[in-house]
N, C-alpha and C. Protein backbone atom coordinates (compact mmCIF):
# COMPACT_ATOMS: atom_id res chain seq x y z
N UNK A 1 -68.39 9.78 25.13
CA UNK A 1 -69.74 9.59 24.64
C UNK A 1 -70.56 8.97 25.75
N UNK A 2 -71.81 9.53 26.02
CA UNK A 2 -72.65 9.02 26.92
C UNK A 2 -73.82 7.94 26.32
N UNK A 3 -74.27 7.51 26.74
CA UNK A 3 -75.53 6.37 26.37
C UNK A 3 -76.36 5.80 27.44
N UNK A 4 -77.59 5.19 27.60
CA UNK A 4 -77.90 4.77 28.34
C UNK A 4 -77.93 2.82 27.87
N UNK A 5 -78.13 2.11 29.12
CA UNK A 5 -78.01 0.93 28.56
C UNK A 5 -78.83 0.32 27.59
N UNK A 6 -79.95 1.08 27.18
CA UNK A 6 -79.90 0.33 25.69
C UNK A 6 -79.23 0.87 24.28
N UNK A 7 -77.97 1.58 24.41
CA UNK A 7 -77.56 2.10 23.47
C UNK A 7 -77.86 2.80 23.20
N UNK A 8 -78.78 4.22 23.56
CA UNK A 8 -78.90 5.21 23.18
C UNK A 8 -77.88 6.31 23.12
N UNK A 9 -77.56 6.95 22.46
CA UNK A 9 -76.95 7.95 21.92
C UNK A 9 -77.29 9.37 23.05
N UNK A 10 -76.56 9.74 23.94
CA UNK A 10 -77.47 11.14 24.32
C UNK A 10 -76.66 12.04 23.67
N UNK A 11 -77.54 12.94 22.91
CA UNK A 11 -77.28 14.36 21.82
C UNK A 11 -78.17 15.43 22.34
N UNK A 12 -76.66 16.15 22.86
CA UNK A 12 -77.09 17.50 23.48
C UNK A 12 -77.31 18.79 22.38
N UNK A 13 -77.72 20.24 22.97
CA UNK A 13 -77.70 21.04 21.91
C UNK A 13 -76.93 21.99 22.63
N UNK A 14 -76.15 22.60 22.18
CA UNK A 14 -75.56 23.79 22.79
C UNK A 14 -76.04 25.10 22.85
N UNK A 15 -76.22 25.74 23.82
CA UNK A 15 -76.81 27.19 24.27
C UNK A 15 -76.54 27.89 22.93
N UNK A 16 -76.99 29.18 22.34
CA UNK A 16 -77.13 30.16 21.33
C UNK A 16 -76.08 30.85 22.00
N UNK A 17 -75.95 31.21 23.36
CA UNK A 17 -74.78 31.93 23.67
C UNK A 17 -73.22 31.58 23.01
N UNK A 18 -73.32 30.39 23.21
CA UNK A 18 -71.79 29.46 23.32
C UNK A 18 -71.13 29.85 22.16
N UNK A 19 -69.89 30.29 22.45
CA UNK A 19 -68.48 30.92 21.53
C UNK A 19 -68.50 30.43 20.94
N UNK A 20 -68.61 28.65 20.80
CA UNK A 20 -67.72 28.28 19.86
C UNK A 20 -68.71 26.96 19.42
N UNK A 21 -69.44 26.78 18.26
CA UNK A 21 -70.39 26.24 17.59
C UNK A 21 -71.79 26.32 18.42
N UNK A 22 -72.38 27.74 18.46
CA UNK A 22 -73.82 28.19 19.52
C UNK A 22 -75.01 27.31 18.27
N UNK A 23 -75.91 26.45 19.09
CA UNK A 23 -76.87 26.51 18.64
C UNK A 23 -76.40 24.79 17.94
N UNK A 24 -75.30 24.42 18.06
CA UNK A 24 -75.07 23.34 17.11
C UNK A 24 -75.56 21.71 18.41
N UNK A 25 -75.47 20.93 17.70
CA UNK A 25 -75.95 19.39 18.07
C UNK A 25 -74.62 19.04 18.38
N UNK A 26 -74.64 17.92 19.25
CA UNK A 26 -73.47 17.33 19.74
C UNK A 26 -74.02 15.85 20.23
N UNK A 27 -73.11 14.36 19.92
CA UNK A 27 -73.12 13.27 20.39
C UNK A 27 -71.74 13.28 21.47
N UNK A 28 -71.13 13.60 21.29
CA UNK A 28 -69.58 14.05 22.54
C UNK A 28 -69.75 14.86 23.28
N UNK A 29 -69.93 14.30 24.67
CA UNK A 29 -70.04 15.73 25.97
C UNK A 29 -68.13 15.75 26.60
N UNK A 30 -68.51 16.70 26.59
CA UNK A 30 -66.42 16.57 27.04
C UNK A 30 -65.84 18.30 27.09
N UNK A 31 -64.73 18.11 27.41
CA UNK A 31 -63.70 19.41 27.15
C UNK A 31 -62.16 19.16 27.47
N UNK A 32 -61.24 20.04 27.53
CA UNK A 32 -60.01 20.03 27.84
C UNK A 32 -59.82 19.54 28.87
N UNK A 33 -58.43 18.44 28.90
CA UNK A 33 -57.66 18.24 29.92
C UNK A 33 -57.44 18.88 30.52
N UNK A 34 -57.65 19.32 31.63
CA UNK A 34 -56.85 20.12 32.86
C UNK A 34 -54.95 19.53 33.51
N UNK A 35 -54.50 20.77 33.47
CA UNK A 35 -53.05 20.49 33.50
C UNK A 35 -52.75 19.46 34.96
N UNK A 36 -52.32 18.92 34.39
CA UNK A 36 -52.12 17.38 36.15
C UNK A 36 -52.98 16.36 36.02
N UNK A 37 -53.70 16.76 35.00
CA UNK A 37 -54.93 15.74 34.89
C UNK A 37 -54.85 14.62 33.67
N UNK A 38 -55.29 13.34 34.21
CA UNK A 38 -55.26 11.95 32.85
C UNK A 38 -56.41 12.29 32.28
N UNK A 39 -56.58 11.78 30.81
CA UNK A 39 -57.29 12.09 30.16
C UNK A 39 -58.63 11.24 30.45
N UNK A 40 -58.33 10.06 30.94
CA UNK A 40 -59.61 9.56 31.69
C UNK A 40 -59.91 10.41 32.98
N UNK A 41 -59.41 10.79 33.89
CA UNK A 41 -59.87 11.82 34.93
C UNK A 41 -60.79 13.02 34.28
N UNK A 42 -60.26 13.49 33.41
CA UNK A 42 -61.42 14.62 32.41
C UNK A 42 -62.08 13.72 32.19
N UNK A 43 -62.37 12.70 31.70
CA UNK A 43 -63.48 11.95 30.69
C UNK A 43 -64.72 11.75 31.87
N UNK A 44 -64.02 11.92 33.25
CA UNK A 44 -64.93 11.29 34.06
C UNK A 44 -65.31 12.70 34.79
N UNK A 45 -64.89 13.62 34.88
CA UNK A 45 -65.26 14.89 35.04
C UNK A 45 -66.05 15.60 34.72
N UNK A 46 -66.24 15.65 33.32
CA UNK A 46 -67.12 16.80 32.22
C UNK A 46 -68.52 15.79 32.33
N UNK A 47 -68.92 14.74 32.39
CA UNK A 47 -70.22 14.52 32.59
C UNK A 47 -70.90 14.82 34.23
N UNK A 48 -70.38 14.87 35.22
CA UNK A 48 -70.22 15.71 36.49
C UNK A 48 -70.24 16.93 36.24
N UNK A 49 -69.79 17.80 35.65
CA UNK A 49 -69.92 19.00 35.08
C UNK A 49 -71.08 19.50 34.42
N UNK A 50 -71.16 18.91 33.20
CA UNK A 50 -72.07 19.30 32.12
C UNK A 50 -73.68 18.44 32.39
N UNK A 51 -73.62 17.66 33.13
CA UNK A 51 -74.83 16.69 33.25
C UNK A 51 -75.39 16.45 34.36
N UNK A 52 -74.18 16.55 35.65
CA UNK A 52 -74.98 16.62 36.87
C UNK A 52 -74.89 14.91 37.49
N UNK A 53 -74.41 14.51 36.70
CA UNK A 53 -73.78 12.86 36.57
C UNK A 53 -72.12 12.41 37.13
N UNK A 54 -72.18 11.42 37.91
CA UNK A 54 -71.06 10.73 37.85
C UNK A 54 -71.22 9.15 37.05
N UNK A 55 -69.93 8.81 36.35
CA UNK A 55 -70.65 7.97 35.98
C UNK A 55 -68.81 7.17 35.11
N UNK A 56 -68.85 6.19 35.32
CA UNK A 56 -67.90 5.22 34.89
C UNK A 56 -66.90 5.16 33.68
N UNK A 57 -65.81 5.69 33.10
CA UNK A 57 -65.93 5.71 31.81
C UNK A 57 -64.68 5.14 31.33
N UNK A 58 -65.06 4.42 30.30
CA UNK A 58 -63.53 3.78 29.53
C UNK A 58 -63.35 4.15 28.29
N UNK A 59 -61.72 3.99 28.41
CA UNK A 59 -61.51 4.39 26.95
C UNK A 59 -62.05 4.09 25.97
N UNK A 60 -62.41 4.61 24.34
CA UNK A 60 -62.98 3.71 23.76
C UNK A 60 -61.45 3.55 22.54
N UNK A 61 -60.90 4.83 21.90
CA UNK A 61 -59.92 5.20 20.86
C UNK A 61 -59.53 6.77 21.35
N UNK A 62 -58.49 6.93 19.79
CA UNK A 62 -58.01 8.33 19.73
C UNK A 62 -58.24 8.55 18.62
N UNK A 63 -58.63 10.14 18.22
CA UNK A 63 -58.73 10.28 17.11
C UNK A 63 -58.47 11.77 16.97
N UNK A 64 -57.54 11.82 15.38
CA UNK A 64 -56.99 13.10 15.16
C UNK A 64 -58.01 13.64 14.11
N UNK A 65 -58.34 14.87 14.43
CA UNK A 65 -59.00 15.73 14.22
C UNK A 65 -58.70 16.99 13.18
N UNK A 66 -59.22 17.59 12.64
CA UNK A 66 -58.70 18.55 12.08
C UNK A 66 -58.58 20.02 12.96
N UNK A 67 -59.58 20.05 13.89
CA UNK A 67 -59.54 21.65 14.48
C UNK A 67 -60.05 22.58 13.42
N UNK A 68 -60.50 23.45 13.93
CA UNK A 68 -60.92 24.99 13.55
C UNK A 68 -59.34 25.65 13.52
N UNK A 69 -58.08 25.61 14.55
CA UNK A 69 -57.24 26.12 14.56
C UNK A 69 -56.69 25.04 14.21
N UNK A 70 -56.13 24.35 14.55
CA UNK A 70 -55.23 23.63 14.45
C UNK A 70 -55.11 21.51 14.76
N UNK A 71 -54.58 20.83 14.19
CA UNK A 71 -55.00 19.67 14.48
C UNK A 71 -54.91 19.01 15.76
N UNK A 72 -55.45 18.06 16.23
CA UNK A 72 -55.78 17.98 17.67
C UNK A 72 -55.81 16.39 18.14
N UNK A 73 -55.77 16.06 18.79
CA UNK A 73 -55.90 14.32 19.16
C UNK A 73 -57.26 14.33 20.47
N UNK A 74 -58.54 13.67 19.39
CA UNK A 74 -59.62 13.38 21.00
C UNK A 74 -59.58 12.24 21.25
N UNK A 75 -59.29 12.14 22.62
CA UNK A 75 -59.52 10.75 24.00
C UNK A 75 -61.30 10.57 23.82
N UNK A 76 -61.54 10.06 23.13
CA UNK A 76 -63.13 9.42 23.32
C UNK A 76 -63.27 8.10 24.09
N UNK A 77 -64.13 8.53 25.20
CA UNK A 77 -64.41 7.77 26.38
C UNK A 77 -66.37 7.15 26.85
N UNK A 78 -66.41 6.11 26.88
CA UNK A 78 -67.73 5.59 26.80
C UNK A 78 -67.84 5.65 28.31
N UNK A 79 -69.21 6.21 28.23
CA UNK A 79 -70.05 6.09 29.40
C UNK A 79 -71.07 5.89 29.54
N UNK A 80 -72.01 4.90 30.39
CA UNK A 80 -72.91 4.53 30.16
C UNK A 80 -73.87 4.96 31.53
N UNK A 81 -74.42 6.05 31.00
CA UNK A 81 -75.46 7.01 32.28
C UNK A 81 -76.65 6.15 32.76
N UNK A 82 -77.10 5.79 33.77
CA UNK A 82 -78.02 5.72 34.03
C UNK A 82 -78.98 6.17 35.00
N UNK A 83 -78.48 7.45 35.39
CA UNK A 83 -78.88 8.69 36.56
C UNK A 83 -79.52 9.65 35.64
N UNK A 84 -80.71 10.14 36.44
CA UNK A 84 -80.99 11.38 35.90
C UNK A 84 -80.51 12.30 35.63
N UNK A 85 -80.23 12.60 34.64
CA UNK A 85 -79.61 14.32 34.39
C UNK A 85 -80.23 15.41 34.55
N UNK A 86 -78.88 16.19 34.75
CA UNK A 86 -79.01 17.58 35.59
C UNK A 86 -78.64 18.70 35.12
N UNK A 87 -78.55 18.43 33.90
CA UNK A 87 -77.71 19.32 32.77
C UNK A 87 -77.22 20.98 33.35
N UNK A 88 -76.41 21.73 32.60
CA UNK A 88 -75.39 22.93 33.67
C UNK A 88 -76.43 23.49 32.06
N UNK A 89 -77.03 24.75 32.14
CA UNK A 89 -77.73 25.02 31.16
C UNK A 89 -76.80 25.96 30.39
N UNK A 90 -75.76 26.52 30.87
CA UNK A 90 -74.56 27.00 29.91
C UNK A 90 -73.89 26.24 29.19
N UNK A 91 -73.97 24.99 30.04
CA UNK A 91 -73.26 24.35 28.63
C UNK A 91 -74.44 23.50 27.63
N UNK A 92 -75.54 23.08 27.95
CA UNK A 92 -76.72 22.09 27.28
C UNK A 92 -78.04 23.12 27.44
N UNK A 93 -78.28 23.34 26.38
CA UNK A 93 -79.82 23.73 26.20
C UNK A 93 -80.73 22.95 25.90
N UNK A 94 -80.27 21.65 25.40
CA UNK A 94 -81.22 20.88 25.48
C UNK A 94 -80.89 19.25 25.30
N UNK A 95 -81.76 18.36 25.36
CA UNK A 95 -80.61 17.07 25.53
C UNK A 95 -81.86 15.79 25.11
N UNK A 96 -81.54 14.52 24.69
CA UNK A 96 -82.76 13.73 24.08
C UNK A 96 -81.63 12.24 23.82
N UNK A 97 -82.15 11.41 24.00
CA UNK A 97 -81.62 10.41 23.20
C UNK A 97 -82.17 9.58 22.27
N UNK A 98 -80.78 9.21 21.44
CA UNK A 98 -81.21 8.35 19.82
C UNK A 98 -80.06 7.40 19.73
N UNK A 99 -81.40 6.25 19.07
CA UNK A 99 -80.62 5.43 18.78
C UNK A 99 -79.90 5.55 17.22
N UNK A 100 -79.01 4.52 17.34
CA UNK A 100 -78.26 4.56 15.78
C UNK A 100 -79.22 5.49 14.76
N UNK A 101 -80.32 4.60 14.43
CA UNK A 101 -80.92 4.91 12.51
C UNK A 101 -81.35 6.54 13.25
N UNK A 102 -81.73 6.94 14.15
CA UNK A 102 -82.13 8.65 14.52
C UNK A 102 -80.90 9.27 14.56
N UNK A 103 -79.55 9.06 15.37
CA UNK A 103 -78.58 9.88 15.28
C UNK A 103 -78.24 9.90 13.55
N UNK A 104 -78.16 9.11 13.29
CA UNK A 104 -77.25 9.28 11.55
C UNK A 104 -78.21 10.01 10.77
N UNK A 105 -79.72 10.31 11.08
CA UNK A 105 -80.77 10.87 10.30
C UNK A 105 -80.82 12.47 10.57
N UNK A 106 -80.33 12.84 12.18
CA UNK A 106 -80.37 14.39 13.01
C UNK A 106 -79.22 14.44 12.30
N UNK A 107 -77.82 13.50 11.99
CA UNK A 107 -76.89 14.47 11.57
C UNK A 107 -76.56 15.04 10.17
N UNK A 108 -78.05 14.21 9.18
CA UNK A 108 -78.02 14.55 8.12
C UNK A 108 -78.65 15.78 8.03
N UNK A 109 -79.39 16.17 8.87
CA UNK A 109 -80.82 16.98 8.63
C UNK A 109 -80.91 18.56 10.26
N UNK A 110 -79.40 18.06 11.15
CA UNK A 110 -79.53 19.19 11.94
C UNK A 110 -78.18 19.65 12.06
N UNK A 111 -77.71 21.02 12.38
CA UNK A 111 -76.26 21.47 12.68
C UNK A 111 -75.71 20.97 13.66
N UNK A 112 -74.55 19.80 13.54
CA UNK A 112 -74.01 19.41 14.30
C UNK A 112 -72.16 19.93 14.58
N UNK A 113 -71.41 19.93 15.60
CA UNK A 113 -70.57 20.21 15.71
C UNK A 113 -69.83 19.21 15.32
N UNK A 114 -68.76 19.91 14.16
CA UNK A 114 -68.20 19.45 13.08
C UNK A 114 -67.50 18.55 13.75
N UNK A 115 -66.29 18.78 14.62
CA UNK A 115 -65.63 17.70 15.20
C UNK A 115 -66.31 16.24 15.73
N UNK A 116 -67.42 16.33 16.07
CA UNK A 116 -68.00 15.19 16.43
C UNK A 116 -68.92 14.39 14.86
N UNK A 117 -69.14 15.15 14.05
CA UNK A 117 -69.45 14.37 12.68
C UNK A 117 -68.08 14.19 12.32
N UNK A 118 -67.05 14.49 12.20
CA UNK A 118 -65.74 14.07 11.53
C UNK A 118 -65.65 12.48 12.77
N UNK A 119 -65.47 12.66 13.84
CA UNK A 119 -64.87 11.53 14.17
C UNK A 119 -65.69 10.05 14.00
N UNK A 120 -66.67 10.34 13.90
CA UNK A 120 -67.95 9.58 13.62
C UNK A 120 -68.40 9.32 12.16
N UNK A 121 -68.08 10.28 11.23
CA UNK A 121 -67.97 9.54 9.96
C UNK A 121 -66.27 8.76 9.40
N UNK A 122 -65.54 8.95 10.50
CA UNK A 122 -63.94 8.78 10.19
C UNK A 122 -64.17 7.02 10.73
N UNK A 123 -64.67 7.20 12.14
CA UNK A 123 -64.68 6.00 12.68
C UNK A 123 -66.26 5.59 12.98
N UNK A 124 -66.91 4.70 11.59
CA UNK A 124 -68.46 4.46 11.87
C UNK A 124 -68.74 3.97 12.73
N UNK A 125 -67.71 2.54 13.18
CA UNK A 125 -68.00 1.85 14.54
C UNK A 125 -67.74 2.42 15.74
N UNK A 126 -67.42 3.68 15.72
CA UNK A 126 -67.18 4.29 16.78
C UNK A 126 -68.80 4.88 17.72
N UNK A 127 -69.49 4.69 17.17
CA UNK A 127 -70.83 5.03 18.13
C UNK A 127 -71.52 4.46 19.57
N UNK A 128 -72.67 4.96 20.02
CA UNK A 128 -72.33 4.11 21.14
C UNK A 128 -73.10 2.58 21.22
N UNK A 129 -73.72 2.24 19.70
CA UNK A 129 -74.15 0.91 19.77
C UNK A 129 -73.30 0.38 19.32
N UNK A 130 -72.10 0.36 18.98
CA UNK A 130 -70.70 -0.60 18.55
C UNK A 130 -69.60 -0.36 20.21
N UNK A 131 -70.29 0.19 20.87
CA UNK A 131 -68.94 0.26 22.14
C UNK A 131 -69.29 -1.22 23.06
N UNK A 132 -68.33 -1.55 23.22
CA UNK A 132 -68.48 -3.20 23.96
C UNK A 132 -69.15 -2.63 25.43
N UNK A 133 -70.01 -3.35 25.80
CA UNK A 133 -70.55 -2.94 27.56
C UNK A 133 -69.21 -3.40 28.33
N UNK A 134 -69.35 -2.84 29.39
CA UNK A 134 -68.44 -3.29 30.78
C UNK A 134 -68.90 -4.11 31.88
């Protein structure tokens, strides 16, 4: 999860192209481990990737998931951006940040990708105004 230091939430939207939830909202920027790779090395990767950012990140929890296929364990990792982003437009079509009372209001009221409302209504304090600073 990304944020800036006053706790903002950054919630991307995913391209209309994209296979796999096109068009949906997202508070989790991330993807698969790469084989050889710690799961903090990805955590610190995919915002370099997807954002155009390097940027610091610690663990926050784990959390099991249900999957579309099958059940899954996510490494959710806090990061706290404070570089301009550069977003990769295949993966972000569009990008904004919110705090707490706006994220819980977009996820009542916009299509968000299910895995990231499951882990976030599973674990409430899991957002990024409950993650301890570094």
């Amino acid at each position: 999860m990304c944020r800036d230091p006053r706790r903002r939430a950054l919630v991307c939207r995913r391209p209309e192209q994209m296979s796999r939830c096109p068009g949906h909202h997202d508070w989790l920027i991330g993807g698969a481990v790469e084989v050889g790779e710690s799961c903090e090395e990805a955590a610190a990767r995919e915002p370099a990737e997807e954002l155009g950012v390097r940027a610091r990140v610690r663990f926050a929890l784990h959390v099991l998931l249900p999957g579309a296929i099958s059940p899954y364990w996510l490494g959710v990792h806090e990061a706290v951006v404070t570089e301009r982003l550069a977003p990769d437009p295949s993966e972000i079509a569009r990008h904004g940040r919110l705090g707490e009372p706006e994220l819980r209001e977009a996820m009542r009221k916009r299509l968000f990708v299910p895995d990231g409302l499951h882990a976030l209504r599973r674990h409430p304090g899991l957002g990024p105004w409950a993650a301890v600073t570094p």
